[in-house]
PDB file of N, CA and C in Angstrom:
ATOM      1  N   UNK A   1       0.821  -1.183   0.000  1.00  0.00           N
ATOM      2  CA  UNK A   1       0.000   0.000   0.000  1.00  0.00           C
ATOM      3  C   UNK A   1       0.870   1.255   0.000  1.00  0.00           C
ATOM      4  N   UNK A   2       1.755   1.612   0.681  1.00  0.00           N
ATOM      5  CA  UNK A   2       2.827   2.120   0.688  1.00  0.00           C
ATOM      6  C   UNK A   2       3.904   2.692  -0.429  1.00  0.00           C
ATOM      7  N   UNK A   3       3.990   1.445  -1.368  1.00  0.00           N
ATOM      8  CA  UNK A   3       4.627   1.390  -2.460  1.00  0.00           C
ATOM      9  C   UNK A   3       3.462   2.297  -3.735  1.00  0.00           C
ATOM     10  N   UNK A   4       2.392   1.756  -4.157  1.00  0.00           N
ATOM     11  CA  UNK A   4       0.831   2.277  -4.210  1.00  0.00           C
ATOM     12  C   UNK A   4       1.161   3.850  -4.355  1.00  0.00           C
ATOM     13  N   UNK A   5       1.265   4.351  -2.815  1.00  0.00           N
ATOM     14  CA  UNK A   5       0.651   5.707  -2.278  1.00  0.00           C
ATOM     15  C   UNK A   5       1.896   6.403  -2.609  1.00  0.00           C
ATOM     16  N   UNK A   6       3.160   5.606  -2.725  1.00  0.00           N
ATOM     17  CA  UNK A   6       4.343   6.821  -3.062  1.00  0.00           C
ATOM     18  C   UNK A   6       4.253   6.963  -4.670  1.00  0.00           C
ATOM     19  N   UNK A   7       3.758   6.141  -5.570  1.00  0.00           N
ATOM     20  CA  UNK A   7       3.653   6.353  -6.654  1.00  0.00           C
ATOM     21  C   UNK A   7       2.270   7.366  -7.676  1.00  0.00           C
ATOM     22  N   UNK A   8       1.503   6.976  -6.650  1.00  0.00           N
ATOM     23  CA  UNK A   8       0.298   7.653  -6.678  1.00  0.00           C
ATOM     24  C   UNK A   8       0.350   9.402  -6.371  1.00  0.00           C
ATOM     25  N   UNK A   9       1.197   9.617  -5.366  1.00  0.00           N
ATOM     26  CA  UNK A   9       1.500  11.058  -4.587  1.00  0.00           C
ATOM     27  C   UNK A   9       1.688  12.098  -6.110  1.00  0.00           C
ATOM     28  N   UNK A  10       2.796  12.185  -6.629  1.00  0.00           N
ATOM     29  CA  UNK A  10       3.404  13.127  -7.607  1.00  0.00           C
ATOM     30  C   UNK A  10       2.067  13.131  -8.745  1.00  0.00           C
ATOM     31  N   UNK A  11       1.290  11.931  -8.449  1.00  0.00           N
ATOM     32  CA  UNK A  11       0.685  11.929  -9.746  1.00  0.00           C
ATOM     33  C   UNK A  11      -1.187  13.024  -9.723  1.00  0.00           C
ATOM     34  N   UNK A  12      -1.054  13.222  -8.560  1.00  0.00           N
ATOM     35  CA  UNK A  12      -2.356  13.237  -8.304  1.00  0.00           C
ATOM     36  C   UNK A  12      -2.146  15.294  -7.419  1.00  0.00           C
ATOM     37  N   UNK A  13      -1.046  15.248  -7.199  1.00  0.00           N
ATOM     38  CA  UNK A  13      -0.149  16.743  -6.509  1.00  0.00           C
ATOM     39  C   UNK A  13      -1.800  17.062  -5.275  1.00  0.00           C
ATOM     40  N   UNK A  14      -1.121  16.110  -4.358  1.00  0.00           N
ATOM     41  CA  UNK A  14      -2.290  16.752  -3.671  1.00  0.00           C
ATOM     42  C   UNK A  14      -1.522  16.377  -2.409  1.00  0.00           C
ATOM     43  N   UNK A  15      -1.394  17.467  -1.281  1.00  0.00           N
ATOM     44  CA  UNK A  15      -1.285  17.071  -0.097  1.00  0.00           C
ATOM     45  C   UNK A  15      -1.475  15.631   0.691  1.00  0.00           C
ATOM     46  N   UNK A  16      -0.410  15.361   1.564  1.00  0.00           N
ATOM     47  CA  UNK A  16      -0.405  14.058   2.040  1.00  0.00           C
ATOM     48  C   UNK A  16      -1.627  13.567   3.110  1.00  0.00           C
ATOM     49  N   UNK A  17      -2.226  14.367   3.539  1.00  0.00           N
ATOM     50  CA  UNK A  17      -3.017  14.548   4.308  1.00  0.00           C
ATOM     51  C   UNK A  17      -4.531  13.919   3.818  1.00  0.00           C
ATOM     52  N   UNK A  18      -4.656  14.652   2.450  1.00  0.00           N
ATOM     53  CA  UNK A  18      -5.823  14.206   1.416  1.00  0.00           C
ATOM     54  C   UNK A  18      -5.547  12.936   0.713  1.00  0.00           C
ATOM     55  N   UNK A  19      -4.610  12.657   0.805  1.00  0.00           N
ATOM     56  CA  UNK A  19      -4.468  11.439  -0.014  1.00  0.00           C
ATOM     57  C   UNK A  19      -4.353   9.898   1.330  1.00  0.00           C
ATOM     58  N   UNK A  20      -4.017  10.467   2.257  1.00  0.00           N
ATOM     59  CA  UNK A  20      -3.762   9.570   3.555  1.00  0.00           C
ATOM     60  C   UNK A  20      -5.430   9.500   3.659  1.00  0.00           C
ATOM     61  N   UNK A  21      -6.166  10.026   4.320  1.00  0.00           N
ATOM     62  CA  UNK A  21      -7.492  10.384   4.502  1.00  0.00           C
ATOM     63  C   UNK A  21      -8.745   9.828   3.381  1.00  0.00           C
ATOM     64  N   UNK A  22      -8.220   9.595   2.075  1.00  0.00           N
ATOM     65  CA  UNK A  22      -8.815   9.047   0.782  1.00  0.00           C
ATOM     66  C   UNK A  22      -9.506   7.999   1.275  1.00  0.00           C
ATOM     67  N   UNK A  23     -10.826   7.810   0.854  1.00  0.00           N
ATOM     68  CA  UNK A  23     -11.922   6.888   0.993  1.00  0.00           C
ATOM     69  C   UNK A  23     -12.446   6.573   0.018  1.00  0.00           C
ATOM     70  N   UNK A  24     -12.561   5.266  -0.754  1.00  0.00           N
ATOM     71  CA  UNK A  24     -13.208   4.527  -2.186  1.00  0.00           C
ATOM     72  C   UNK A  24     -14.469   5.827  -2.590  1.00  0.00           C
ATOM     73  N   UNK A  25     -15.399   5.682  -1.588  1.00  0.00           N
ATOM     74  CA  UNK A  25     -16.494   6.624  -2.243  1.00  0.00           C
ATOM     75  C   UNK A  25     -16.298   7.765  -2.852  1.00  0.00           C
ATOM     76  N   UNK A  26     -14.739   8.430  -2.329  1.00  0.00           N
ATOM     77  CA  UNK A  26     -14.597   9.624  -3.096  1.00  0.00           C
ATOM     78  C   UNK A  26     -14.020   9.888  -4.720  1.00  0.00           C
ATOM     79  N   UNK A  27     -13.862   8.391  -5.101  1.00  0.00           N
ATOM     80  CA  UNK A  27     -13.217   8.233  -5.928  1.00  0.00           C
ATOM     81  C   UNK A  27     -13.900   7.347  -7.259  1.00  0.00           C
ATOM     82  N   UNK A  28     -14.167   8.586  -8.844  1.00  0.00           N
ATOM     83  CA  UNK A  28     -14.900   7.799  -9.672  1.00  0.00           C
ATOM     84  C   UNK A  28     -13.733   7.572 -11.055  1.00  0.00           C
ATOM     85  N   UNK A  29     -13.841   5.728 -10.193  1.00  0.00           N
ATOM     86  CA  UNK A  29     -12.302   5.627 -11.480  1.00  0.00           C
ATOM     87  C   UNK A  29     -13.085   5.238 -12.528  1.00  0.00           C
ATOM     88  N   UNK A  30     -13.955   4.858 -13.298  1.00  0.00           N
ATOM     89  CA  UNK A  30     -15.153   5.355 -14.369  1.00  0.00           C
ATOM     90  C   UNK A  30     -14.725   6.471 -15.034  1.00  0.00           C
ATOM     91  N   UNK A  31     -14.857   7.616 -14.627  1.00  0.00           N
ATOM     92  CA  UNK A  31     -14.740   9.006 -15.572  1.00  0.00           C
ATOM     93  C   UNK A  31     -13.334   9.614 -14.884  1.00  0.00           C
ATOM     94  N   UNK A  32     -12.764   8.745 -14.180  1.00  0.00           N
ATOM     95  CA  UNK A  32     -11.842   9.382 -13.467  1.00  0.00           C
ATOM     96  C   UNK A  32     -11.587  10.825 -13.056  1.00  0.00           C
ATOM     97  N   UNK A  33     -12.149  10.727 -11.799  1.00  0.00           N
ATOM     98  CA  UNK A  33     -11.988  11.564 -11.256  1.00  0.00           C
ATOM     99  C   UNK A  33     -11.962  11.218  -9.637  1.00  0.00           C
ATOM    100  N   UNK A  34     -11.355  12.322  -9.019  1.00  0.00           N
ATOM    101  CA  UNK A  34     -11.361  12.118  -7.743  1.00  0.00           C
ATOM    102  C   UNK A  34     -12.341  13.180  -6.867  1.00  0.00           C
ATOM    103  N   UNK A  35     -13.219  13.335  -5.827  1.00  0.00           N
ATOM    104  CA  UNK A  35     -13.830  14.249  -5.215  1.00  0.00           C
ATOM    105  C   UNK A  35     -13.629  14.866  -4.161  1.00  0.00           C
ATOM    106  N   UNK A  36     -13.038  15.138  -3.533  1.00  0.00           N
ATOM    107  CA  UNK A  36     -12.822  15.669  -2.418  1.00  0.00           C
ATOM    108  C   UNK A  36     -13.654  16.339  -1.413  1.00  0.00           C
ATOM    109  N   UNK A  37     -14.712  16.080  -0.023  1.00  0.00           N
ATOM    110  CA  UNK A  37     -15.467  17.046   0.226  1.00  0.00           C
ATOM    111  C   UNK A  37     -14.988  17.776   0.828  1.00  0.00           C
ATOM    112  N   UNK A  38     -15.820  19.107   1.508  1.00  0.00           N
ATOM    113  CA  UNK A  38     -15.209  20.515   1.881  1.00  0.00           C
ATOM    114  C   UNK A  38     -14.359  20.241   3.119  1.00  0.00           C
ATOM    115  N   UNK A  39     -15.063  19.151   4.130  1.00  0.00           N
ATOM    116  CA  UNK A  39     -14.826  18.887   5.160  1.00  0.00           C
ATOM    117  C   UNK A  39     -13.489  18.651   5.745  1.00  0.00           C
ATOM    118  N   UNK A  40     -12.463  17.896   4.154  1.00  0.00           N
ATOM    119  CA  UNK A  40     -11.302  17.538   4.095  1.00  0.00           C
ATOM    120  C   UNK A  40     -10.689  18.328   3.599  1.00  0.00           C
ATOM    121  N   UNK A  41     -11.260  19.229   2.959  1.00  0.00           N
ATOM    122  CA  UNK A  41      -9.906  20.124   2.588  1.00  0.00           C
ATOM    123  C   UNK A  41      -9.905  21.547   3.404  1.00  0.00           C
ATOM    124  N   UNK A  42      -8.188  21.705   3.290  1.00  0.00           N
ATOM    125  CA  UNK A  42      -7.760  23.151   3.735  1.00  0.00           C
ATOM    126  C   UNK A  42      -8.892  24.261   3.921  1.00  0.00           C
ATOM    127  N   UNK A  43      -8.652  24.756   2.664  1.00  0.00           N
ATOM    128  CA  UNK A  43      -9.647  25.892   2.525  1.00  0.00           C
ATOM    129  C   UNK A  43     -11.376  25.556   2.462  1.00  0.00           C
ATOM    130  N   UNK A  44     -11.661  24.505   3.169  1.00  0.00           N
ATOM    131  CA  UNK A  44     -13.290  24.372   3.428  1.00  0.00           C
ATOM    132  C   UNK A  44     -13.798  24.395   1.788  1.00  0.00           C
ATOM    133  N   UNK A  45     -13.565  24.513   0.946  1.00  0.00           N
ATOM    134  CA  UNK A  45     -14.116  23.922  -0.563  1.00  0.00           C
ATOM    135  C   UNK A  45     -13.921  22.755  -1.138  1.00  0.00           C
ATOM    136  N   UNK A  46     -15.154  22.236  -1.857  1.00  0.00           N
ATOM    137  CA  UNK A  46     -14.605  21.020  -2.405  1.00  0.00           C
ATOM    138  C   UNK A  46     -13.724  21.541  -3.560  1.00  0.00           C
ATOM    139  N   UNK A  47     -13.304  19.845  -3.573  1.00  0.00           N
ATOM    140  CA  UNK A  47     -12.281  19.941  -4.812  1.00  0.00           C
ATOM    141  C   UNK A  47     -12.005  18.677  -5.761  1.00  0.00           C
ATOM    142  N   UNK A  48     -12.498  18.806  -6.756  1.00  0.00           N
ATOM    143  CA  UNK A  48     -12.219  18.092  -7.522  1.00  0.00           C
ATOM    144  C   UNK A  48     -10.975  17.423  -8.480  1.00  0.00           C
ATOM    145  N   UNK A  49     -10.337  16.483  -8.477  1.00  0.00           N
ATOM    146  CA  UNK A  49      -8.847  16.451  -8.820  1.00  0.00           C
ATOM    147  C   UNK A  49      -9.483  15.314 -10.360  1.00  0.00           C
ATOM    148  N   UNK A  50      -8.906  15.679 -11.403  1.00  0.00           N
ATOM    149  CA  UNK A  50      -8.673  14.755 -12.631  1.00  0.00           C
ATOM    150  C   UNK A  50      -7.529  13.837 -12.323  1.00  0.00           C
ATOM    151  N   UNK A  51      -8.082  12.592 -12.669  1.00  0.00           N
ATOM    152  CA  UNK A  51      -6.988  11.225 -13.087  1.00  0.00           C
ATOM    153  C   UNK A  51      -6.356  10.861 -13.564  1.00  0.00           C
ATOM    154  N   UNK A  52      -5.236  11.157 -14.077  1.00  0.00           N
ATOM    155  CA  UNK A  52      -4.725  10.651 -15.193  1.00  0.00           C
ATOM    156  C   UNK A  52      -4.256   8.734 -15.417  1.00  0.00           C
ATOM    157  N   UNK A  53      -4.335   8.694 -16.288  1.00  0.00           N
ATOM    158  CA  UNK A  53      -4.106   7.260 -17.062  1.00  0.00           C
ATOM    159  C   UNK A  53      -3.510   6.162 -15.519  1.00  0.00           C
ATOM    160  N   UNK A  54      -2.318   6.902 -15.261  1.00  0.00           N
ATOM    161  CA  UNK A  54      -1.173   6.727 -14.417  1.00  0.00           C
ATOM    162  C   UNK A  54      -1.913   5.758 -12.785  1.00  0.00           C
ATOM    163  N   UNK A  55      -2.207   7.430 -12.808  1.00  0.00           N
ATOM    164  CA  UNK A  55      -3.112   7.150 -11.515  1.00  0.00           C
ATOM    165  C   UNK A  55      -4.253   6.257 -11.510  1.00  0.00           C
ATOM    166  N   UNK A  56      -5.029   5.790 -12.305  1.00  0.00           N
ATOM    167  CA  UNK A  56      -6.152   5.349 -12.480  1.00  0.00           C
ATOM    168  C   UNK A  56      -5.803   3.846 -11.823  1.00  0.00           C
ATOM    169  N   UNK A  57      -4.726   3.600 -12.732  1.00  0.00           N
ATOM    170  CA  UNK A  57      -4.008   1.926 -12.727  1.00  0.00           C
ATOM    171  C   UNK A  57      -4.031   1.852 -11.209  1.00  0.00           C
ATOM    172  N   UNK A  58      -2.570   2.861 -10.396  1.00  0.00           N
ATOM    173  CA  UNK A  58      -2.146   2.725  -9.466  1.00  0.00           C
ATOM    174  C   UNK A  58      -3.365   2.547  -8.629  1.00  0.00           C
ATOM    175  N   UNK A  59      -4.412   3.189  -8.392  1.00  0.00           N
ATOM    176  CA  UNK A  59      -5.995   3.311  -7.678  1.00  0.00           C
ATOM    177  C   UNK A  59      -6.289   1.557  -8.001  1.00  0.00           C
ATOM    178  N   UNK A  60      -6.898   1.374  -9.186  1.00  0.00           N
ATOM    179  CA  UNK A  60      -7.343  -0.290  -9.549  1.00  0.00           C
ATOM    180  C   UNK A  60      -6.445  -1.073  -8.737  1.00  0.00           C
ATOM    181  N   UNK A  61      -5.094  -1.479  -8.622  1.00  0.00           N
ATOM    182  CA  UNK A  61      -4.490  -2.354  -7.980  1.00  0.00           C
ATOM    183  C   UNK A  61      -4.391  -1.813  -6.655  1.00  0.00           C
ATOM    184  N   UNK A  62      -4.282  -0.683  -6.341  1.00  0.00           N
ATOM    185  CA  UNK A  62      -4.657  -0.373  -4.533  1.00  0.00           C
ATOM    186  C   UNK A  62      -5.721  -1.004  -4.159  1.00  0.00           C
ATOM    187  N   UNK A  63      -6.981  -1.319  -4.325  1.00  0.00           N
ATOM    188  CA  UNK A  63      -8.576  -1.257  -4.390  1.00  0.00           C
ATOM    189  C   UNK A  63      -8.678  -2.537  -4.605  1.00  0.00           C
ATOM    190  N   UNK A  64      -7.671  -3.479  -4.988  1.00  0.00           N
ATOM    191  CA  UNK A  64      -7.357  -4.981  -5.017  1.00  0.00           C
ATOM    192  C   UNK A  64      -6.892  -5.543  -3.467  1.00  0.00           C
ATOM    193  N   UNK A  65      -5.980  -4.504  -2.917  1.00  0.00           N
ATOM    194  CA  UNK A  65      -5.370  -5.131  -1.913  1.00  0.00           C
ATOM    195  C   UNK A  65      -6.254  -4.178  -0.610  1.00  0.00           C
ATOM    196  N   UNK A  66      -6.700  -2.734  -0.938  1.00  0.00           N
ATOM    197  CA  UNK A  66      -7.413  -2.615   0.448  1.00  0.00           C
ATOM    198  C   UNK A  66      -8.991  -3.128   0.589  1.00  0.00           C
ATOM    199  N   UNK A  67      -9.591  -3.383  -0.463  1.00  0.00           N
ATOM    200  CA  UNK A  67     -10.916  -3.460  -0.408  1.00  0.00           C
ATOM    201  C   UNK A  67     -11.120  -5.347   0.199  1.00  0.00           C
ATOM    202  N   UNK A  68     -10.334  -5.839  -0.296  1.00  0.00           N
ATOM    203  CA  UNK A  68     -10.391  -7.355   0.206  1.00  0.00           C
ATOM    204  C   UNK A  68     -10.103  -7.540   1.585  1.00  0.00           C
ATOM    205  N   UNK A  69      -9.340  -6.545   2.345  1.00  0.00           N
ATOM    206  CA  UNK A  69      -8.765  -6.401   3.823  1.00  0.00           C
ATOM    207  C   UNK A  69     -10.156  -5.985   4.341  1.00  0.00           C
ATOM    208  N   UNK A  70     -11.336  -4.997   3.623  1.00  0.00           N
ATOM    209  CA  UNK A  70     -12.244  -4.092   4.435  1.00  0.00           C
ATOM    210  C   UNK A  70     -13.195  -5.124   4.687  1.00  0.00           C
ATOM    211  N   UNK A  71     -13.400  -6.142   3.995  1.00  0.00           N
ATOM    212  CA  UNK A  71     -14.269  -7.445   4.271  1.00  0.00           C
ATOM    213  C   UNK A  71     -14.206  -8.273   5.376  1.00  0.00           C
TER     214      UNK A  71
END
């Protein structure tokens, strides 16, 4: 997961905090995109982050190894 989240970091330029904190629901790897609500971010606005290709993958094989643990 670790390995995952350091590759994922540069790709997605979002504070470690938001990306530590990341929860499946916020995340539509479909149209890729990511959501962020206000609650979690800094400045109290949501925020919406685009996916790229990169990231999408790295997300699919994360979502292999945490979603089978959440069971």
């Amino acid at each position: 997961m670790t390995r995952c989240a350091l590759k994922l970091a540069p790709l997605v330029i979002m504070r470690h905090v938001e990306l530590r904190q990341a929860e499946w629901t916020e995340f539509r790897l479909v149209d890729g995109k990511w959501r962020i609500p206000t609650k979690k971010m800094k400045m109290r606005r949501p925020y919406r982050a685009p996916l790229v290709s990169q990231a999408l993958a790295i997300l699919r094989e994360l979502q292999k190894i945490t979603v089978g643990k959440a069971r």
